[in-house]
C-alpha atoms as a PDB file:
ATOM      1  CA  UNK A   1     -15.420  -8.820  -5.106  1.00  0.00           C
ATOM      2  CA  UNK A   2     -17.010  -5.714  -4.000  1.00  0.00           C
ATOM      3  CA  UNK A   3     -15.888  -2.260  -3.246  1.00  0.00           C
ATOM      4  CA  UNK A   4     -16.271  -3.004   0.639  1.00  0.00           C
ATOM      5  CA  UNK A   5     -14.891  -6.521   0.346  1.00  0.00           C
ATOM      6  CA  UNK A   6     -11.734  -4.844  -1.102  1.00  0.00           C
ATOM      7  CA  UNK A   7     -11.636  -1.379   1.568  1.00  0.00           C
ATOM      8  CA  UNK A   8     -12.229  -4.634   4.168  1.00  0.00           C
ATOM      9  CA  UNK A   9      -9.944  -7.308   2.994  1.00  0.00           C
ATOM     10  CA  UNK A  10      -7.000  -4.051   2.230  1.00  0.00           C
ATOM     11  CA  UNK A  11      -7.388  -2.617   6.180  1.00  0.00           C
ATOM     12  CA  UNK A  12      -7.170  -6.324   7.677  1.00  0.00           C
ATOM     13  CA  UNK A  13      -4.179  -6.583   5.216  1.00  0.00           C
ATOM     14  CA  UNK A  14      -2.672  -3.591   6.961  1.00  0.00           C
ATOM     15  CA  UNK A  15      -3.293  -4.136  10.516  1.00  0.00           C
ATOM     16  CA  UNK A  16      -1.383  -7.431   9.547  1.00  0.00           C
ATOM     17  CA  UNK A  17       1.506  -5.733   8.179  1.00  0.00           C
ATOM     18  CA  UNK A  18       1.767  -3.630  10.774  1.00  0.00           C
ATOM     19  CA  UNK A  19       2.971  -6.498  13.229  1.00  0.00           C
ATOM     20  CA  UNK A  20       5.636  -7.027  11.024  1.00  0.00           C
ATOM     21  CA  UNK A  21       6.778  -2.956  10.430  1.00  0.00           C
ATOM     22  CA  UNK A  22       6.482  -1.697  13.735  1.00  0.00           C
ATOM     23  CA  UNK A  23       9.923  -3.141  14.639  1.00  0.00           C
ATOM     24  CA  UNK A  24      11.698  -1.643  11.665  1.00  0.00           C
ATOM     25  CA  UNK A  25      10.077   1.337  11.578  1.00  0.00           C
ATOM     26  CA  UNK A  26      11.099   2.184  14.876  1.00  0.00           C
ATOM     27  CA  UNK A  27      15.072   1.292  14.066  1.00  0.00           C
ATOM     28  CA  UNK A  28      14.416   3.672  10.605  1.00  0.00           C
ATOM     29  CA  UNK A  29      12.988   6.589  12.325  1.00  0.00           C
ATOM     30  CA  UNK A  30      15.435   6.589  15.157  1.00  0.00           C
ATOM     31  CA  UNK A  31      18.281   6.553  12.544  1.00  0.00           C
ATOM     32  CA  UNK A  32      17.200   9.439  10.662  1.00  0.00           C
ATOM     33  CA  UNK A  33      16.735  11.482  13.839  1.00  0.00           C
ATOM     34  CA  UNK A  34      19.420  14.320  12.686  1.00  0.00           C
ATOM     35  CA  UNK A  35      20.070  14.281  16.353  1.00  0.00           C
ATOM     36  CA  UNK A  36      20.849  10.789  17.003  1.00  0.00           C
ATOM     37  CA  UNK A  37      23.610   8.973  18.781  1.00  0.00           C
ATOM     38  CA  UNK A  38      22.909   5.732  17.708  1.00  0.00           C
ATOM     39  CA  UNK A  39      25.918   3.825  16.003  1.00  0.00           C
ATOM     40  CA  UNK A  40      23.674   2.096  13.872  1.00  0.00           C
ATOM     41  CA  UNK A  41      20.350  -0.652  13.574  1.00  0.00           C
ATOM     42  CA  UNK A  42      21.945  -2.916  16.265  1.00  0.00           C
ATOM     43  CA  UNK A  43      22.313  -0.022  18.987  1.00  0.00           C
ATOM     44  CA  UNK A  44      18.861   0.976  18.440  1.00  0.00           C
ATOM     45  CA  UNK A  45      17.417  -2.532  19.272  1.00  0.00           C
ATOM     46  CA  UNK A  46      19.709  -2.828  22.253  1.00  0.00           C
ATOM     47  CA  UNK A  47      18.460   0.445  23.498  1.00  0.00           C
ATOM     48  CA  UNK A  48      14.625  -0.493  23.253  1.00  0.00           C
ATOM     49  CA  UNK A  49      15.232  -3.867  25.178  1.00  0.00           C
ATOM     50  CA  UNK A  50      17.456  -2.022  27.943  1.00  0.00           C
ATOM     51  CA  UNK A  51      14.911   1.073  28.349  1.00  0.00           C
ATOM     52  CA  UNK A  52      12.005  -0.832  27.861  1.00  0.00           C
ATOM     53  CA  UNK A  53      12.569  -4.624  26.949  1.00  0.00           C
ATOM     54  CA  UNK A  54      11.373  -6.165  24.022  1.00  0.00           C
ATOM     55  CA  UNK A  55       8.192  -4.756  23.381  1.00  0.00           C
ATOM     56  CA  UNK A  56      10.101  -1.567  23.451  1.00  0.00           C
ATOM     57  CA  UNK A  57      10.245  -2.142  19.734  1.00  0.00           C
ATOM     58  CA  UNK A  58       6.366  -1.696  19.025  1.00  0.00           C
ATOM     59  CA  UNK A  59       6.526   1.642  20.499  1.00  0.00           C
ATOM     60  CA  UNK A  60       4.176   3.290  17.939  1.00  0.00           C
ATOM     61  CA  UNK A  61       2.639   0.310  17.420  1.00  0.00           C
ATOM     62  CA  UNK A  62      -1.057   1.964  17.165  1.00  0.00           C
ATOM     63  CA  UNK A  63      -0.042   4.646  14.680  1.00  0.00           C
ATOM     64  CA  UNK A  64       1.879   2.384  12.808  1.00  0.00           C
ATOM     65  CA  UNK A  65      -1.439   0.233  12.617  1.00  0.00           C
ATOM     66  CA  UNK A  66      -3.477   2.908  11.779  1.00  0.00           C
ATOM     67  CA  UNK A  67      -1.186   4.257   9.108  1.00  0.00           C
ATOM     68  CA  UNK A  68      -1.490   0.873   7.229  1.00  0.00           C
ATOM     69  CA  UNK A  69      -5.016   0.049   7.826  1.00  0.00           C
ATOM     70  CA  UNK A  70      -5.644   3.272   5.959  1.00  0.00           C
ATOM     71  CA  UNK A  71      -2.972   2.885   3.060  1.00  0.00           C
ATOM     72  CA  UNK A  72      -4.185  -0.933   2.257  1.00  0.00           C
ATOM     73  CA  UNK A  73      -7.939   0.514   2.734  1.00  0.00           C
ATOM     74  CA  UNK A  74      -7.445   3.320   0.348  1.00  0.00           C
ATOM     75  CA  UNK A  75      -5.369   1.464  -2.248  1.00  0.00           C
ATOM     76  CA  UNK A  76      -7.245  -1.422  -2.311  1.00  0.00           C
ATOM     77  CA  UNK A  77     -10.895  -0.116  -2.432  1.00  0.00           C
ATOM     78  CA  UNK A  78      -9.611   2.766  -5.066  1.00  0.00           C
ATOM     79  CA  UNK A  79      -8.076   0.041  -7.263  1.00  0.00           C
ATOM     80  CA  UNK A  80     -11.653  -0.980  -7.301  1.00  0.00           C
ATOM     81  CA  UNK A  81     -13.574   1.873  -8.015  1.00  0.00           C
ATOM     82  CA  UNK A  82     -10.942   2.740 -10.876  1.00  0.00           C
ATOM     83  CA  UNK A  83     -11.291  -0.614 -12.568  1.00  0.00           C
ATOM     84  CA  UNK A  84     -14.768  -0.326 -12.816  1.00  0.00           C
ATOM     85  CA  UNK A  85     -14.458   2.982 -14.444  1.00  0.00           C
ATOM     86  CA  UNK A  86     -12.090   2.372 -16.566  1.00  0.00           C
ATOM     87  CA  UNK A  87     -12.856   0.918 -20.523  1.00  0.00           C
ATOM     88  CA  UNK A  88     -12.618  -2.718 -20.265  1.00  0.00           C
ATOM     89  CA  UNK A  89      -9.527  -4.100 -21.790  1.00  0.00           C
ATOM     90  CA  UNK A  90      -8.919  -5.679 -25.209  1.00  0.00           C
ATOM     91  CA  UNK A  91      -5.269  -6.095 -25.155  1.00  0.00           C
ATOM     92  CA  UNK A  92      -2.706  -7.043 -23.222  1.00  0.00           C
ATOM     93  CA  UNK A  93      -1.770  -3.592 -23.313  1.00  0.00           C
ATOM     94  CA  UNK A  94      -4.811  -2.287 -22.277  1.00  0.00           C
ATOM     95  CA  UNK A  95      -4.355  -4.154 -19.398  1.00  0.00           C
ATOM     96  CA  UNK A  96      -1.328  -3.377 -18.569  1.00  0.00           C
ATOM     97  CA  UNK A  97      -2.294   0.090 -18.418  1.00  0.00           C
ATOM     98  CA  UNK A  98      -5.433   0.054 -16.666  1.00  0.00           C
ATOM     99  CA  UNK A  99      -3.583  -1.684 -14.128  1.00  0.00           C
ATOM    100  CA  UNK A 100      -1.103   0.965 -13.663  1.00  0.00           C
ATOM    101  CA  UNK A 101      -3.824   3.992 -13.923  1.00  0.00           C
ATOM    102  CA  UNK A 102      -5.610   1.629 -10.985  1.00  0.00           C
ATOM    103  CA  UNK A 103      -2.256   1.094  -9.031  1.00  0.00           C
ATOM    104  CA  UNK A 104      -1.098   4.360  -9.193  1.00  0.00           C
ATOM    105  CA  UNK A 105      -4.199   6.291  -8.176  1.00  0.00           C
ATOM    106  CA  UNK A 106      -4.772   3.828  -5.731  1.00  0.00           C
ATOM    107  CA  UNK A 107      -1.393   4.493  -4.273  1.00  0.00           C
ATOM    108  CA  UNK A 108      -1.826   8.438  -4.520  1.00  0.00           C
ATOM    109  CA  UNK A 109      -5.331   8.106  -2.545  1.00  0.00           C
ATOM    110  CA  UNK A 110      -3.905   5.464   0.267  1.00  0.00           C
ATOM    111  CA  UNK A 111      -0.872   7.925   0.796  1.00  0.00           C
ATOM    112  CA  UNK A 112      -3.538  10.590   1.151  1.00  0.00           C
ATOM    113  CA  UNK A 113      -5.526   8.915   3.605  1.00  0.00           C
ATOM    114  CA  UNK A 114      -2.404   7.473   5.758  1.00  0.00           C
ATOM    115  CA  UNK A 115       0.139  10.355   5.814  1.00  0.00           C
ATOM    116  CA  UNK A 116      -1.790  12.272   9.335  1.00  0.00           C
ATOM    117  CA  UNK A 117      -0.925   8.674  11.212  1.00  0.00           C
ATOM    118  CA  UNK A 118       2.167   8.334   9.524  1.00  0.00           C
ATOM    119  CA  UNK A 119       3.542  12.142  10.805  1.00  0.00           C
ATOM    120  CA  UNK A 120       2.324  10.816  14.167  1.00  0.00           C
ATOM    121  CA  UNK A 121       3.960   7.468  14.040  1.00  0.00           C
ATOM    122  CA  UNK A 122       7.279   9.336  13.383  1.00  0.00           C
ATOM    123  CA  UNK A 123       6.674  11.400  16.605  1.00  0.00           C
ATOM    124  CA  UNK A 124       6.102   8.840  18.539  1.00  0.00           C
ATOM    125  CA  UNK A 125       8.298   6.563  17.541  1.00  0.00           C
ATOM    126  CA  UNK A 126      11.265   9.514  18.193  1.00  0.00           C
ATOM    127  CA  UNK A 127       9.973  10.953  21.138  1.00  0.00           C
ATOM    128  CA  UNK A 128       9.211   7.995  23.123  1.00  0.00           C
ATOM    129  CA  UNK A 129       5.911   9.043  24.148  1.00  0.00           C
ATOM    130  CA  UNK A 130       2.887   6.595  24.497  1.00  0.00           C
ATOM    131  CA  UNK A 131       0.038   9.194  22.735  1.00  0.00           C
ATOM    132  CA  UNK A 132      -2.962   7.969  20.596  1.00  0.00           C
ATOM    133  CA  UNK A 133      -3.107   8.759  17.174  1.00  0.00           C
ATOM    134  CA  UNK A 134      -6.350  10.855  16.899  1.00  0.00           C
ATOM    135  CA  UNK A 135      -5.714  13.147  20.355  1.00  0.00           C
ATOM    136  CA  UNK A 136      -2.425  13.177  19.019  1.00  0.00           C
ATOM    137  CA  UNK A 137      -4.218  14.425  15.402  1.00  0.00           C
ATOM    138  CA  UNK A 138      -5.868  16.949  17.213  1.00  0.00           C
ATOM    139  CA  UNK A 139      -3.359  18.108  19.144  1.00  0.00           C
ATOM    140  CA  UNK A 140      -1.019  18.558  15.984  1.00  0.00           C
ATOM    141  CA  UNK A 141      -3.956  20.099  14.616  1.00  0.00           C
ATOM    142  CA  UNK A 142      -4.836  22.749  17.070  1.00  0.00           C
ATOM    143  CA  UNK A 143      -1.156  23.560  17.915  1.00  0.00           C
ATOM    144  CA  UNK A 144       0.664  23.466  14.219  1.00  0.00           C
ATOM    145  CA  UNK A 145      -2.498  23.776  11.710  1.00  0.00           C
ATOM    146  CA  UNK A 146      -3.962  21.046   9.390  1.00  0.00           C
ATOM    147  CA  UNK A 147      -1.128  21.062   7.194  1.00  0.00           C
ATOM    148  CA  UNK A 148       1.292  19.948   9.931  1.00  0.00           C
ATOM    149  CA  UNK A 149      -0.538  16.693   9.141  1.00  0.00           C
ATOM    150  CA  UNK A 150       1.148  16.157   5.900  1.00  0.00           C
ATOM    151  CA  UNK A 151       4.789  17.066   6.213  1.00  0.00           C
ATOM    152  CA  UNK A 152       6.782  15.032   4.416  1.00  0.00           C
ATOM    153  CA  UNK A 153       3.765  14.580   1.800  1.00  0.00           C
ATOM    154  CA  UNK A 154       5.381  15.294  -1.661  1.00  0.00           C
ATOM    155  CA  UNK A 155       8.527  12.957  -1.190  1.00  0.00           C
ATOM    156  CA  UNK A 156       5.959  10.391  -0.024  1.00  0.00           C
ATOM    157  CA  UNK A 157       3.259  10.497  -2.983  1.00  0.00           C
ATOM    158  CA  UNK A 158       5.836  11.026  -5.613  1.00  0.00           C
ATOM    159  CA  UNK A 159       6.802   7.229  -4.881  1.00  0.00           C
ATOM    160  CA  UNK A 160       4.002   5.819  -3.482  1.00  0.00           C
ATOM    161  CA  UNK A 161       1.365   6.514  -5.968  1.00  0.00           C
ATOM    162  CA  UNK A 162       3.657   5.067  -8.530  1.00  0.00           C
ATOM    163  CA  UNK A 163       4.784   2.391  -6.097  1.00  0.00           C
ATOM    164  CA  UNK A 164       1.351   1.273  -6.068  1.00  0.00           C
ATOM    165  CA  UNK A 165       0.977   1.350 -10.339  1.00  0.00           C
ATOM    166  CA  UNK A 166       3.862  -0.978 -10.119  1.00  0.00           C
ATOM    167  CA  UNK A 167       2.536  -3.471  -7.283  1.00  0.00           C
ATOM    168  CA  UNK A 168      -0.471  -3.497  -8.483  1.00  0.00           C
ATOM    169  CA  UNK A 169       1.244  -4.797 -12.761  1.00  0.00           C
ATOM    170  CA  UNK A 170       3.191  -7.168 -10.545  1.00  0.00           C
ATOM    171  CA  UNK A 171       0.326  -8.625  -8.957  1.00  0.00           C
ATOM    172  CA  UNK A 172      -1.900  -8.994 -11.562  1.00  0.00           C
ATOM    173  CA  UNK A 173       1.251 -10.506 -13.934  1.00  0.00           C
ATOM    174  CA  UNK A 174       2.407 -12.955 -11.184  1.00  0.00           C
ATOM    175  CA  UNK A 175      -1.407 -13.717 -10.886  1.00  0.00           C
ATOM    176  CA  UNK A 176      -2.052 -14.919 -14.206  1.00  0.00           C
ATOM    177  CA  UNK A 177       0.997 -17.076 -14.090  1.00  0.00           C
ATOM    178  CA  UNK A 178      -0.210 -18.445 -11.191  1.00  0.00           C
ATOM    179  CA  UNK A 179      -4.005 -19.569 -12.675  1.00  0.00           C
ATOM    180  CA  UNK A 180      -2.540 -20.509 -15.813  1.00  0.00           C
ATOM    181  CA  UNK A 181      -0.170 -23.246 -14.281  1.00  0.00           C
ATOM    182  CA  UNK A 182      -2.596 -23.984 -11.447  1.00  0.00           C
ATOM    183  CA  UNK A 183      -5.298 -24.761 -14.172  1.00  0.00           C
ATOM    184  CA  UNK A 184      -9.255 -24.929 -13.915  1.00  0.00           C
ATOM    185  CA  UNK A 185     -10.629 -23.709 -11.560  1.00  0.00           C
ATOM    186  CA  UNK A 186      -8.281 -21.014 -11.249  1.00  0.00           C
ATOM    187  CA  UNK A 187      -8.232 -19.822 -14.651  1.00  0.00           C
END
């Protein structure tokens, strides 16, 4: 594995997962709206496939992409960089904690990189409106400041970078389970 193998193999892992999200995300951000009317997860969907049919529900489908292409990219190729840094373990507890120094930085520099495309996701997604995620980057930019790009960015880190300590000890634990009953050559 190298550092490029793991930004490479994290951003195709994202623009994966974002297939999946899109859908949800969209139901999420519409019921947090302060100002919405909808009754509840069910209303929203039935809304997108009246106004718009069923692809109605990937409406910030790009930003949603982008937003985990750079997460998974981040995370992954920080996790990494850190491990290499870090003194090689010899304990179990070592381990355990490089893993979670890894994780967790890895999480706090993915969050980092993916908050701008997650602010415009959220627009999007409540607004309706079909914009790009870099003009729209620029445009938040130029009209609200550089900082407009990471509203929300406290809340977000504060469980995200640890988020991403934990994934990454549950990983690595379910992973040696894994190779030790799948035996040679997994071990």
């Amino acid at each position: 594995m190298t550092q490029s193998l793991a930004i490479g193999t994290g951003a195709a892992a994202g623009a994966t997962e974002s297939f999946v999200v899109t859908p949800f995300e969209l139901v999420k951000i519409r019921l947090q709206d302060k100002s919405s009317t909808f009754k509840g997860p069910m209303d929203v969907i039935a809304h997108s496939f009246r106004t718009s049919g069923p692809f109605g529900l990937y409406q910030g489908m790009e930003s949603t992409f982008w937003r985990h292409v750079w997460w998974n990219a981040g995370y992954f190729g920080t996790i990494h960089g850190v491990k290499g840094w870090l003194p090689k373990p010899t304990s179990k507890k070592q381990e355990l904690v490089n893993n979670l120094t890894a994780g967790t930085i890895g999480g706090f520099v993915g969050t980092t990189l993916n908050t701008p495309f997650d602010v415009v996701k959220s627009r999007v997604q409540l607004k309706g409106t079909g914009e790009w995620s870099y003009p729209a980057l620029v445009s938040i930019a130029r009209k609200e400041g550089l900082g407009a790009w990471y509203k929300g960015y406290a809340p977000k880190v504060l469980r995200l970078a640890p988020g991403g300590g934990v994934l990454l000890l549950v990983v690595e634990a379910l992973s040696a389970v894994f190779r030790k009953q799948l035996g040679p050559p997994y071990i």
